[in-house]
Protein backbone atom coordinates (compact mmCIF):
# COMPACT_ATOMS: atom_id res chain seq x y z
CA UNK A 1 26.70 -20.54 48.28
CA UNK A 2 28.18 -17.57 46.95
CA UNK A 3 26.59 -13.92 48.30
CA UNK A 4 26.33 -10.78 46.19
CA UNK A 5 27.35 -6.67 46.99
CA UNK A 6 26.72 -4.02 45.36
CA UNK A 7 29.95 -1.91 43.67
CA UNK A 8 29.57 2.11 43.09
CA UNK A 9 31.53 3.04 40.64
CA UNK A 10 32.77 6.76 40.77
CA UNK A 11 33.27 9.07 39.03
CA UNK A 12 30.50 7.29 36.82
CA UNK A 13 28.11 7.00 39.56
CA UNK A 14 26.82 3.53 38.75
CA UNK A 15 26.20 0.71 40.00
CA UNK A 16 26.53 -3.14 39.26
CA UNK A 17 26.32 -6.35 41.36
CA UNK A 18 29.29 -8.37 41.63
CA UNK A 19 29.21 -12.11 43.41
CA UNK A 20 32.01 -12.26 46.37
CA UNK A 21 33.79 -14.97 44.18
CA UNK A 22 33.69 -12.76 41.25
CA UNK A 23 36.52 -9.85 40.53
CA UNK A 24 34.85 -6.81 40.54
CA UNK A 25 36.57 -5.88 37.23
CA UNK A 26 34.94 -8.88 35.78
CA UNK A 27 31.42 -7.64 37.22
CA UNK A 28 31.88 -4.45 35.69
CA UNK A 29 32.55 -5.26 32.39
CA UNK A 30 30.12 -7.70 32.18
CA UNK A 31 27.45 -4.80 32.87
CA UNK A 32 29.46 -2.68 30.48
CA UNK A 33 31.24 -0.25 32.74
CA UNK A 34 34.52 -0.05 31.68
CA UNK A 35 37.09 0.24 33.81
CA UNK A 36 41.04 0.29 33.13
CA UNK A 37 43.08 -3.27 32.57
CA UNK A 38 45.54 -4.77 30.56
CA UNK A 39 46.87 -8.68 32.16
CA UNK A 40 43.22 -9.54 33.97
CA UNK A 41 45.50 -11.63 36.46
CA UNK A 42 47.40 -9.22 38.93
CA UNK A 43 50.65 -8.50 37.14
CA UNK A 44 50.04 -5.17 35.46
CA UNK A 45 48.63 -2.78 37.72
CA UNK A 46 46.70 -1.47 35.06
CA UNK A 47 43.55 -1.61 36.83
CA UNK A 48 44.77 -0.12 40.27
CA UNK A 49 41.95 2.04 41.85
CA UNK A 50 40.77 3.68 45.04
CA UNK A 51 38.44 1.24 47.86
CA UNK A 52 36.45 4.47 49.16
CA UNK A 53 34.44 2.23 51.25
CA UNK A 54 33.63 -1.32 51.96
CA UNK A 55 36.12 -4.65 52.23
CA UNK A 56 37.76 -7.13 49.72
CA UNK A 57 39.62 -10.03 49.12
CA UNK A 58 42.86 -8.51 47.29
CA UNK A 59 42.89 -12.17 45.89
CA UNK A 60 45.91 -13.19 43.92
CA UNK A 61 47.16 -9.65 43.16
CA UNK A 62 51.17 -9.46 42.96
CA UNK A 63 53.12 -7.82 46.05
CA UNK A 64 55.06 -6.12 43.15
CA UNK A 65 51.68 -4.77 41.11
CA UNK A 66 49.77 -3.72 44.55
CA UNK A 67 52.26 -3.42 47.15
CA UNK A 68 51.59 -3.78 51.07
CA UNK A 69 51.61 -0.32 52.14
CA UNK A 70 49.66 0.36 48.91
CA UNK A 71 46.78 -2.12 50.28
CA UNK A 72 46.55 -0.30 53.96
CA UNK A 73 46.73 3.27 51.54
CA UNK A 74 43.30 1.61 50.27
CA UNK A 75 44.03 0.57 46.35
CA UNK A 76 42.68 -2.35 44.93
CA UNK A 77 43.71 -4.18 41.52
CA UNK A 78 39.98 -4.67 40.45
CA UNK A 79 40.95 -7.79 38.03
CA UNK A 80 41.73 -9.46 41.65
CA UNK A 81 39.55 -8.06 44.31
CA UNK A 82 36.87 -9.59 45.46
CA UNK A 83 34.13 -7.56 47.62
CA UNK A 84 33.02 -8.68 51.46
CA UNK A 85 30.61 -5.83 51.67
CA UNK A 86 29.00 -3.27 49.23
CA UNK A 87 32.39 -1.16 47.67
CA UNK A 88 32.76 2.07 46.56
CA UNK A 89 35.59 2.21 44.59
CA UNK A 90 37.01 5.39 42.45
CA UNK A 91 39.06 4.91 39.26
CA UNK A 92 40.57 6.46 36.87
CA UNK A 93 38.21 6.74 33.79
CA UNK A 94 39.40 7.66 30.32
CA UNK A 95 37.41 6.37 27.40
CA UNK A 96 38.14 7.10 23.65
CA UNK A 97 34.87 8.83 22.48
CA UNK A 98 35.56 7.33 18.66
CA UNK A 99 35.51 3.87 20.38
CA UNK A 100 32.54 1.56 21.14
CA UNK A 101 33.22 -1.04 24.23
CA UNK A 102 31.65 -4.36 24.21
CA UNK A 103 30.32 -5.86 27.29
CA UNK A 104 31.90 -9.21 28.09
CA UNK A 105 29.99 -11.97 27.02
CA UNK A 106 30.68 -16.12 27.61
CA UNK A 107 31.04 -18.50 24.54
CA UNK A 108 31.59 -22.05 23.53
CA UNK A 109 34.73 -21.98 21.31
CA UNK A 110 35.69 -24.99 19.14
CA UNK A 111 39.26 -24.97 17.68
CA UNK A 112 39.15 -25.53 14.17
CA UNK A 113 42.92 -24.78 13.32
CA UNK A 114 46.26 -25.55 15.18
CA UNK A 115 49.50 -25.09 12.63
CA UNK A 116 53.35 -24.30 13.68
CA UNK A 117 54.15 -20.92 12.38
CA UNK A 118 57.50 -20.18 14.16
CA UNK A 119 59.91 -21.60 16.85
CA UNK A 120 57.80 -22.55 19.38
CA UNK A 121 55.09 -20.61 18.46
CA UNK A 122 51.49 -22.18 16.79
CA UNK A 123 48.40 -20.26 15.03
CA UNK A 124 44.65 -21.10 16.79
CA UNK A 125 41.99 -20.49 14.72
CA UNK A 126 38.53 -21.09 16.64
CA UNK A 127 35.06 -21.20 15.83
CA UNK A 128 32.64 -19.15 17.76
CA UNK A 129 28.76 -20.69 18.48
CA UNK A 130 28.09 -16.98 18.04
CA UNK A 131 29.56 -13.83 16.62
CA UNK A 132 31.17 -11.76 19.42
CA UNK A 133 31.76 -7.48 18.74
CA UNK A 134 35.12 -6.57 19.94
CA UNK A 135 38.00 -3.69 18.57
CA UNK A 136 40.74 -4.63 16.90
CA UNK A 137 43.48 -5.14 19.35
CA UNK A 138 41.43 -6.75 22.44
CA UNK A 139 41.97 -10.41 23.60
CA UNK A 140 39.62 -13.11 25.04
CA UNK A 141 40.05 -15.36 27.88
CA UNK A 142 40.48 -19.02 27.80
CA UNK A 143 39.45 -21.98 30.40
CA UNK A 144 41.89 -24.21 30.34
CA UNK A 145 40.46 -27.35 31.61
CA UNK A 146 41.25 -29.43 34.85
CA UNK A 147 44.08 -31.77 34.21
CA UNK A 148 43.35 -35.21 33.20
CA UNK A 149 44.48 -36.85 36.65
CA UNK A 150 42.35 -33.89 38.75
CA UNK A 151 45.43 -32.39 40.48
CA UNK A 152 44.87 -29.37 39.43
CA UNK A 153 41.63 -26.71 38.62
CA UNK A 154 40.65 -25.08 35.42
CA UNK A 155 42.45 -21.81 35.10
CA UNK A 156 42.25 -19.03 33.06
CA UNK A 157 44.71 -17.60 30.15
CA UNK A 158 44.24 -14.65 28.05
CA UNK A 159 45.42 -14.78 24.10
CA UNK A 160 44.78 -11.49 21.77
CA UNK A 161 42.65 -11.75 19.28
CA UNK A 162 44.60 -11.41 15.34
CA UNK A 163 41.60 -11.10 13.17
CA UNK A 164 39.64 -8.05 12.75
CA UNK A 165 36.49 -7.50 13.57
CA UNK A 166 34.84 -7.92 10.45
CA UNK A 167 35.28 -11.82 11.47
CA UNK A 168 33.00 -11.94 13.99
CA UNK A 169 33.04 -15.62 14.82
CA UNK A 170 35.87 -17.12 13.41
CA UNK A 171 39.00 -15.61 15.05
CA UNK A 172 42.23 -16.51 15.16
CA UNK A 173 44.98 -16.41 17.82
CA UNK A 174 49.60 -16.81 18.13
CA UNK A 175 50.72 -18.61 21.46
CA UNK A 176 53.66 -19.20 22.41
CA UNK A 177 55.44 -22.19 24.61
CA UNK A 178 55.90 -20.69 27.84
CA UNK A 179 58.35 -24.06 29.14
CA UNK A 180 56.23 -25.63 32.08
CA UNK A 181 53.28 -23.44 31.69
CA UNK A 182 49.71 -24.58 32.14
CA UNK A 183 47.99 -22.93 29.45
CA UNK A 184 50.77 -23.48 26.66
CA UNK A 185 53.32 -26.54 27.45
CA UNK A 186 49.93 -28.32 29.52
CA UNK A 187 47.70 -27.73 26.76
CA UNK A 188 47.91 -25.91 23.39
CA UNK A 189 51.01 -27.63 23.30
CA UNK A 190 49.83 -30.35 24.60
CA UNK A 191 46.82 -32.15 24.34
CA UNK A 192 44.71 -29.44 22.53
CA UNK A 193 43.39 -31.10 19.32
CA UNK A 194 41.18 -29.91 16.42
CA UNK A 195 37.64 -30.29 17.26
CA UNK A 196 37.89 -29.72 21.01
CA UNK A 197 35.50 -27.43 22.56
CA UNK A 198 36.16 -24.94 25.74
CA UNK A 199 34.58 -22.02 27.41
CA UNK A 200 36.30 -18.34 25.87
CA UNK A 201 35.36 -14.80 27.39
CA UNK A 202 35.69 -11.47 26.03
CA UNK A 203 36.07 -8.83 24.62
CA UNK A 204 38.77 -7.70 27.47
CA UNK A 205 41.61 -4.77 26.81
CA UNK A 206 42.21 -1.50 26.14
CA UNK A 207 45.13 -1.61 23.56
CA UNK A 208 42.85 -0.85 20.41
CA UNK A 209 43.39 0.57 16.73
CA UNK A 210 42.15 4.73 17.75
CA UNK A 211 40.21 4.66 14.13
CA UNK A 212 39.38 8.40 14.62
CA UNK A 213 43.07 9.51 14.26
CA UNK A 214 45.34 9.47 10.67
CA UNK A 215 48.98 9.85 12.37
CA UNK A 216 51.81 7.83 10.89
CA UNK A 217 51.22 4.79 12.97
CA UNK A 218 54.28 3.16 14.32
CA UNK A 219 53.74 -0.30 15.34
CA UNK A 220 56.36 -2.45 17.08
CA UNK A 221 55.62 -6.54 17.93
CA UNK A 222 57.79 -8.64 19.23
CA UNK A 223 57.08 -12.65 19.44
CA UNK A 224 53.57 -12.82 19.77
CA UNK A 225 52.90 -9.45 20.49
CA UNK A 226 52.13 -9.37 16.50
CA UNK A 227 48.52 -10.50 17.34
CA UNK A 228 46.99 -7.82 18.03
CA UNK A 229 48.92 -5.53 15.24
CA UNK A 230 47.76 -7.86 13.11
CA UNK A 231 44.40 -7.66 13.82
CA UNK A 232 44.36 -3.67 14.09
CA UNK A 233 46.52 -3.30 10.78
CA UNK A 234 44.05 -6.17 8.58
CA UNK A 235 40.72 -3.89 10.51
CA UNK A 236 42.63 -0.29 9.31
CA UNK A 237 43.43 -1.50 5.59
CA UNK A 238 41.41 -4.03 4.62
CA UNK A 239 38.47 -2.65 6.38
CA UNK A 240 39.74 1.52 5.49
CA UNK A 241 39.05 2.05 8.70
CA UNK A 242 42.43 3.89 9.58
CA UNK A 243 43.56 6.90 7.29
CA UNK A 244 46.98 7.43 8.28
CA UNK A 245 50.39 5.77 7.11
CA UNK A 246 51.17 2.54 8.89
CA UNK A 247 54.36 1.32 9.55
CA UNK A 248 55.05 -2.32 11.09
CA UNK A 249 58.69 -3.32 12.48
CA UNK A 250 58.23 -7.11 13.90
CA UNK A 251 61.29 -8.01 15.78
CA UNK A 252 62.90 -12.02 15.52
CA UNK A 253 66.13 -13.59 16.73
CA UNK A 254 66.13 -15.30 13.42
CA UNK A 255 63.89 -15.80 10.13
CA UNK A 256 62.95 -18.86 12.59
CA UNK A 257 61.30 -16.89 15.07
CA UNK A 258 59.58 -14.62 12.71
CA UNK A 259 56.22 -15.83 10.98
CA UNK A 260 53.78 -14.19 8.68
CA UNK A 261 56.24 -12.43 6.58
CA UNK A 262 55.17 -13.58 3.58
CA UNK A 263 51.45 -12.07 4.33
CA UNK A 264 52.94 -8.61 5.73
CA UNK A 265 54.99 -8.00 2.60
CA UNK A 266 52.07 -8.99 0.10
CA UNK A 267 49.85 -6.67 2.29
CA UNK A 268 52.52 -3.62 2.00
CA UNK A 269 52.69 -4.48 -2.04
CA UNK A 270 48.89 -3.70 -1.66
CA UNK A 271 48.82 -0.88 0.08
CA UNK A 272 51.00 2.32 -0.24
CA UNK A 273 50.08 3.40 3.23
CA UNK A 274 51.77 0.55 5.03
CA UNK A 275 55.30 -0.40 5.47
CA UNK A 276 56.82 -3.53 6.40
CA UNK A 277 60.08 -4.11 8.09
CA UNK A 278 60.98 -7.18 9.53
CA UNK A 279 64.06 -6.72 11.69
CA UNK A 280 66.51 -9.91 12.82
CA UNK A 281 69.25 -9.32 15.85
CA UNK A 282 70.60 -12.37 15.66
CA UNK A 283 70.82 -13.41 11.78
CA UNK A 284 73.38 -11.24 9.56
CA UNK A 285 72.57 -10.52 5.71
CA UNK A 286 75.43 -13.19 4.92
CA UNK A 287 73.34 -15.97 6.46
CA UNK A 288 70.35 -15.19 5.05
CA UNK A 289 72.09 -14.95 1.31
CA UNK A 290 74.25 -18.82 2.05
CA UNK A 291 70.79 -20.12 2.97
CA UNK A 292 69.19 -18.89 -0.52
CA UNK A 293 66.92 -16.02 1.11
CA UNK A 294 66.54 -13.00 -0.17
CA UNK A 295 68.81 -10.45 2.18
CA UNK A 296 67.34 -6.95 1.13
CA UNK A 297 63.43 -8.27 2.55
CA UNK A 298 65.31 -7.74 6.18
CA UNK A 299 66.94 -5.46 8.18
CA UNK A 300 69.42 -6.44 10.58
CA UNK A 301 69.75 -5.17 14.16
CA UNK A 302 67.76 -4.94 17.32
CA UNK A 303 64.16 -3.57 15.99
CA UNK A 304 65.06 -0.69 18.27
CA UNK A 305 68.09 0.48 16.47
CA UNK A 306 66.10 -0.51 13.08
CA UNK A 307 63.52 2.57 14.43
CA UNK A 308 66.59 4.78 15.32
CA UNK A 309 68.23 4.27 12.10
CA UNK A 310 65.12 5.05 9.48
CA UNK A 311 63.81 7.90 11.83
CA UNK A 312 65.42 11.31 12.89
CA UNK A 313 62.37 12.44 14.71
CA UNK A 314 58.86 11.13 15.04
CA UNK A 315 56.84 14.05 16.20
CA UNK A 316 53.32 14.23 14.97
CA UNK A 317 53.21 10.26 15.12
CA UNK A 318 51.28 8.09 17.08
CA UNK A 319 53.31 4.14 18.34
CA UNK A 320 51.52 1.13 19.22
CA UNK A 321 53.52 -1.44 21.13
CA UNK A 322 53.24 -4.82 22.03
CA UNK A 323 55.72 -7.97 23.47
CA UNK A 324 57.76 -8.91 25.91
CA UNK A 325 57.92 -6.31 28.63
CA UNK A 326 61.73 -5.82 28.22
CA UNK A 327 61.16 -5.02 24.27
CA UNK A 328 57.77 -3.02 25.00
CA UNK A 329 60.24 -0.92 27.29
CA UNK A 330 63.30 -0.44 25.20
CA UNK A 331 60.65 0.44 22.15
CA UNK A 332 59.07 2.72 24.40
CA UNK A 333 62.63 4.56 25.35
CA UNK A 334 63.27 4.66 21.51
CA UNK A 335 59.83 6.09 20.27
CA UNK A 336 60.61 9.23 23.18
CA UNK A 337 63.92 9.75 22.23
CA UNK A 338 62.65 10.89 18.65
CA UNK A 339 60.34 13.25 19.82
CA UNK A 340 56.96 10.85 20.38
CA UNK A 341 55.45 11.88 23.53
CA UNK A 342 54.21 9.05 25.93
CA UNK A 343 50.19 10.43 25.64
CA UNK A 344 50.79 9.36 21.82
CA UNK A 345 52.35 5.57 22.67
CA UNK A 346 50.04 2.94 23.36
CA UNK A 347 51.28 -0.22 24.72
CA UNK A 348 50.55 -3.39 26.15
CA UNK A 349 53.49 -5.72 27.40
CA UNK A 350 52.51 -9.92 27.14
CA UNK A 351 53.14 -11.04 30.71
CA UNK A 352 53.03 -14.56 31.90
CA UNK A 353 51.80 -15.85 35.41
CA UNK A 354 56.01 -16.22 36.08
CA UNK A 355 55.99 -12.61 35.71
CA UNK A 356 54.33 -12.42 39.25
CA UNK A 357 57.15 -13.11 40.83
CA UNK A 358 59.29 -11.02 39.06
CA UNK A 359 57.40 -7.38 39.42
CA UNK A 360 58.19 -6.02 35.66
CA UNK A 361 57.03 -2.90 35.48
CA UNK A 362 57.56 0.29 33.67
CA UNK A 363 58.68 3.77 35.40
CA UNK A 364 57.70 5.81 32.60
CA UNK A 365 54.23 5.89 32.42
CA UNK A 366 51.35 5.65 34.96
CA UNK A 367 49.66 2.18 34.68
């Protein structure tokens, strides 16, 4: 039977009860005290913070994310830790005034799409039993069930959210095949059908759309990481909630790896604010021609270069970035090396539970 503490929360001063099974980020946001995060499972250090007082369970936090002699120092990743006493913890608290958070809620989701949009790479679209409030640009969290012959538990993966917000209970989700994984290659990919029915949670993140600014936006996906751009670029023109020029550079191997083109350039036809430019390092302007494709609706070159190439400076900008880590840091090298300072790049880098092991994690900025 599980016991409960209590978890001070400073500089805010309050207070919430948190079960000693539960992660006292997940306690918190469920009482709607938000507190930094990005990955929810340890990788990230996004959530790092200060244990003033009390004892936890560190939990499954990496050794790279929250290192040893960072644990006796007394920080905490709070999307791991797990309290044995009443905490005090002290974090780092900066919220966007323009923004509204959402407490996280549970819901029963059934999936009511599953296509193939790219290489390895399908679209979910899933049916809330209620609507859920969230900003364009946060994600939700997924149960993926027990495995059929009980050798393993439920476990939990985390997909961003594409649609805006003005689709409150029909959203819509890219994953890709991670080879082996549990969530993609032992489910979506697996035996995920139409019609099934799971626990989700949400909304979780801090990568959102800032609707109260009007900077040239400069957005940079790679695989996946177009989920949430999506979702902020649909909620800031179709929704004229964003006043600024928006500019989207989705980086592919090949036209194989890309998806959504089609939608992006009818969406930039639409709109003079937004740009499209769909960048392939692997596929030359000769291929795409022999194949019948149309070679001027690309550019050609690592989407960093692309960036380089149609920008001499970017001051007075604001870049949202999101992918891989490796292509989240080489965009985020690019964006300061034409004058965009890192207070005016926001970021959020798609790790997988491999990444654990592997400690990626950028020296530029403070996570």
């Amino acid at each position: 039977m599980s016991e409960s503490f209590v978890i001070t929360v400073e500089p805010l001063g309050r207070q919430v009860v948190c079960r000693d099974d539960q992660p006292i980020l997940d306690a918190c946001l469920r009482a709607g005290v938000w507190l930094p995060h990005s990955c929810t499972h340890g990788t990230c250090a996004t959530c790092k913070c200060d244990l003033v007082d009390g004892d936890v369970d560190h939990g499954e936090a990496s050794s790279f994310a929250l290192m040893d002699f960072e644990r006796d120092e007394g920080k905490l990743l709070t999307c791991c830790a797990r309290p044995r006493s009443d905490v005090t913890i002290e974090a780092d608290i900066d919220v966007d005034e323009d923004l509204e958070m959402y407490p996280v809620e549970d819901y029963v989701a059934t999936l009511v799409e599953k296509t193939e949009i790219a290489t390895d790479t399908v679209r979910l679209v899933i049916e809330l039993d209620r609507d859920i409030a969230f900003n364009a640009g946060q994600y939700l969290k997924f149960t993926v069930p027990a495995t059929a012959d009980g050798a393993a538990d439920s476990v939990d993966r985390t997909w961003s959210i594409a649609s805006p917000p003005s689709e409150p209970r029909r959203l819509e989700f890219h994953v890709r095949l991670v080879p082996g994984g549990r969530g993609t290659a032992g489910w979506v990919f697996g035996g995920l059908a139409v019609g099934d029915q799971f626990p989700v949670s949400g909304p979780y993140g801090r990568f959102v759309l800032h609707t109260g600014e009007d900077n040239h936006t400069i957005m940079v996906a790679g695989g996946t990481g177009l989920a949430p751009i999506k979702a902020m670029l649909r909620h800031g023109l179709e929704n004229a909630a964003y006043d600024g020029e928006m500019t989207l550079y989705q980086g592919g191997r090949s036209r194989e790896w890309l998806y959504d083109v089609d939608y992006f350039t009818s969406l930039a036809a639409e709109f003079d604010q937004f740009t499209y430019r769909p960048c392939l390092s692997e596929e030359t302007a000769d291929q795409v021609a022999a194949s019948g494709g149309d070679p001027a609706a690309y550019a050609y070159g690592m989407v960093t270069d692309v960036i380089a190439a149609d920008h001499a400076s970017l001051s007075g900008c604001k870049g949202y970035l999101c992918g891989p880590p490796l292509m989240v840091e080489a965009a985020l090298k690019t964006l300061m090396s034409r004058r965009l300072f890192p207070r005016d790049i926001y970021r959020e880098e798609f790790f997988n539970e491999g990444d654990k092991a592997g400690g990626v994690n950028s020296p530029l900025i403070k996570r």
